[in-house]
Protein backbone atom coordinates (compact mmCIF):
# COMPACT_ATOMS: atom_id res chain seq x y z
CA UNK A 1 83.72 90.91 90.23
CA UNK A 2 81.85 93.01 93.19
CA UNK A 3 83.66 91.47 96.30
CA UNK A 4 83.36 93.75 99.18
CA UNK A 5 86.55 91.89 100.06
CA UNK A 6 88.88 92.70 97.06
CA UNK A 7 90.86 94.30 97.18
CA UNK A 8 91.81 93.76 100.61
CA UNK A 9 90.37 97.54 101.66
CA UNK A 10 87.22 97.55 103.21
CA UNK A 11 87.06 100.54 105.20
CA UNK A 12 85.35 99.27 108.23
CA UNK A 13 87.80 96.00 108.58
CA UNK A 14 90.33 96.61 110.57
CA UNK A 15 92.96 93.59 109.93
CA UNK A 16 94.59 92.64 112.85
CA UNK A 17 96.93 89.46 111.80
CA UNK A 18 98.36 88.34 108.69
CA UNK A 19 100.54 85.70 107.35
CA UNK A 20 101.61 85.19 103.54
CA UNK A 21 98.23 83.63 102.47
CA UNK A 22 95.77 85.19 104.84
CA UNK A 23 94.38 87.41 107.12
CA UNK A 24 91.97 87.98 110.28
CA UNK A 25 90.08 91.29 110.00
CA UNK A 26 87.23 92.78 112.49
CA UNK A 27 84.82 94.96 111.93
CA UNK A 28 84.49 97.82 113.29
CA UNK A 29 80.85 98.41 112.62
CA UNK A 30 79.47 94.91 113.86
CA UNK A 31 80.90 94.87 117.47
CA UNK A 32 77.93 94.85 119.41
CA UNK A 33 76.71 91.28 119.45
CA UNK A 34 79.71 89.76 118.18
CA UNK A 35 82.19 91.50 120.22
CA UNK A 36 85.94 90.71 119.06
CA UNK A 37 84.83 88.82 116.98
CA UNK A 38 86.39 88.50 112.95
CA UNK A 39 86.61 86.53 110.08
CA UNK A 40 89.91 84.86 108.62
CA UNK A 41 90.17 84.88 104.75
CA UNK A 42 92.32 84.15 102.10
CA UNK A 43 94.36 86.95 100.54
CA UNK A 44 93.42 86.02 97.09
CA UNK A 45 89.97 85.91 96.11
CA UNK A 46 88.51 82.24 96.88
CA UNK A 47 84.37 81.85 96.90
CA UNK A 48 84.17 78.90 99.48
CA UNK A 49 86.31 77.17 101.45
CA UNK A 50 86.31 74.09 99.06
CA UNK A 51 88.17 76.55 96.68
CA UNK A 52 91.10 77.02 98.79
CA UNK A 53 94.49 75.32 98.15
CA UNK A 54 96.13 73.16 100.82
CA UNK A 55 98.54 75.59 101.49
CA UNK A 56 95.74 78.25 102.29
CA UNK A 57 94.03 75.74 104.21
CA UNK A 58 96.99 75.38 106.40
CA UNK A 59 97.74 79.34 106.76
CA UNK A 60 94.17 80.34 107.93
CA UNK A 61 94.44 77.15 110.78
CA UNK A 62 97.95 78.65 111.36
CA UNK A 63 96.31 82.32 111.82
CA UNK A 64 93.44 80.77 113.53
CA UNK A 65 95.75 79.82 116.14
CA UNK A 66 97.51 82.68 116.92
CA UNK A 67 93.70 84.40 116.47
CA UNK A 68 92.71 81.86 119.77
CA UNK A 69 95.54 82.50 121.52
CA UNK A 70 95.32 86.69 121.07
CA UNK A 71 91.72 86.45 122.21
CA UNK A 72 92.11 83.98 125.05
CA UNK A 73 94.85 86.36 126.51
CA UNK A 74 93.05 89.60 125.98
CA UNK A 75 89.14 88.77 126.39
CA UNK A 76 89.37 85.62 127.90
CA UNK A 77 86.40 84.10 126.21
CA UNK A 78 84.45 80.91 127.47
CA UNK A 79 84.00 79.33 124.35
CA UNK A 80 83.98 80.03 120.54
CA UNK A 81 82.10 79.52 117.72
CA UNK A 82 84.22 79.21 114.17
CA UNK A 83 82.44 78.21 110.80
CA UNK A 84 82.13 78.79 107.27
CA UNK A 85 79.02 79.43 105.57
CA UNK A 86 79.09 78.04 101.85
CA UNK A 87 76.39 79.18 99.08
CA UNK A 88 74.08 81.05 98.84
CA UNK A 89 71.96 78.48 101.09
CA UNK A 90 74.31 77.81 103.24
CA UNK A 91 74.26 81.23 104.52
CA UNK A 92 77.28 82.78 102.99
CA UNK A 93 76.35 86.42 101.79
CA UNK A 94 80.11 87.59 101.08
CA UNK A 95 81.18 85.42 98.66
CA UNK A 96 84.93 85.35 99.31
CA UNK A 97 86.20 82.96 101.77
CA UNK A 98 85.59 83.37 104.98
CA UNK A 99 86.14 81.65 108.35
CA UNK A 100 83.97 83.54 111.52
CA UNK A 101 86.01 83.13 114.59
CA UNK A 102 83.39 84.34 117.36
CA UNK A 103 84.37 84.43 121.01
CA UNK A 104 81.47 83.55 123.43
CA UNK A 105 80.96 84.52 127.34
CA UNK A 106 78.92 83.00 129.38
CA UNK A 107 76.82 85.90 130.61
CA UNK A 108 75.57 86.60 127.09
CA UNK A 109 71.48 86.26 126.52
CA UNK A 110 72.17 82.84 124.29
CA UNK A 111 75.30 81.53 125.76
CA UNK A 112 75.32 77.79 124.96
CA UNK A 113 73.04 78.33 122.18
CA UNK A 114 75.67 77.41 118.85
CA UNK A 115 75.55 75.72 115.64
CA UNK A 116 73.32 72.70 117.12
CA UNK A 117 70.23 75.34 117.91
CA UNK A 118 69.81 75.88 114.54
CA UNK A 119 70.14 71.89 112.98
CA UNK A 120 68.11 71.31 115.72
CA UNK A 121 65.33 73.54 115.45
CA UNK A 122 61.74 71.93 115.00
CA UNK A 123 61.04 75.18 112.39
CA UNK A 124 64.16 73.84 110.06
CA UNK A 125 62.34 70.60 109.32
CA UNK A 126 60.96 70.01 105.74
């Protein structure tokens, strides 16, 4: 397996939470566009979210809370974007697991512009 995930090393994540089952990293090299942003993942290697058990299902909503209420107190965000991409279709390049958790602010270039401007875009049709 070449998971840029596993083992839980990647020299450019910095993880800044944990809990038994999972973790929220950053990266340190991505900033720019997606500042404080991170992804949560499970600690053992899953490929989608549909491959997680219900217990990691419940620990990365657990972290994802204490994750909302880190950023809300430190960056004060206006809104957030948090998703999954699954296969290879879906968008998902890293195939372990991942949740983004993306802080927005309203003076960014596309503030307001999420999930919908994509499903909604005229050159997505077939």
């Amino acid at each position: 397996m070449n998971c840029p995930y596993c083992p839980i090393s990647v020299p450019e994540m910095k993880v800044i939470f944990k809990n038994d089952l999972a973790l929220f990293m950053q990266n340190e090299r991505y900033q720019g566009a997606l500042k404080h942003s991170g992804v949560i993942i499970p600690i053992q290697h899953k490929e989608t979210v549909f491959d997680l058990s219900e217990a990691e299902i419940i620990a990365t909503f657990r972290l994802l809370s204490v994750v909302k209420k880190w950023m809300d107190e430190n960056f004060a965000p206006d809104g957030y974007n948090i998703g999954w991409n699954c296969g290879m279709t879906g968008g998902q390049e890293v195939f372990h697991a991942h949740m983004h958790v993306i802080p927005r602010f309203r003076q960014e270039p596309l503030a307001g512009k999420g999930i919908r401007t994509l499903l909604k875009s005229h050159a997505n049709k077939w």
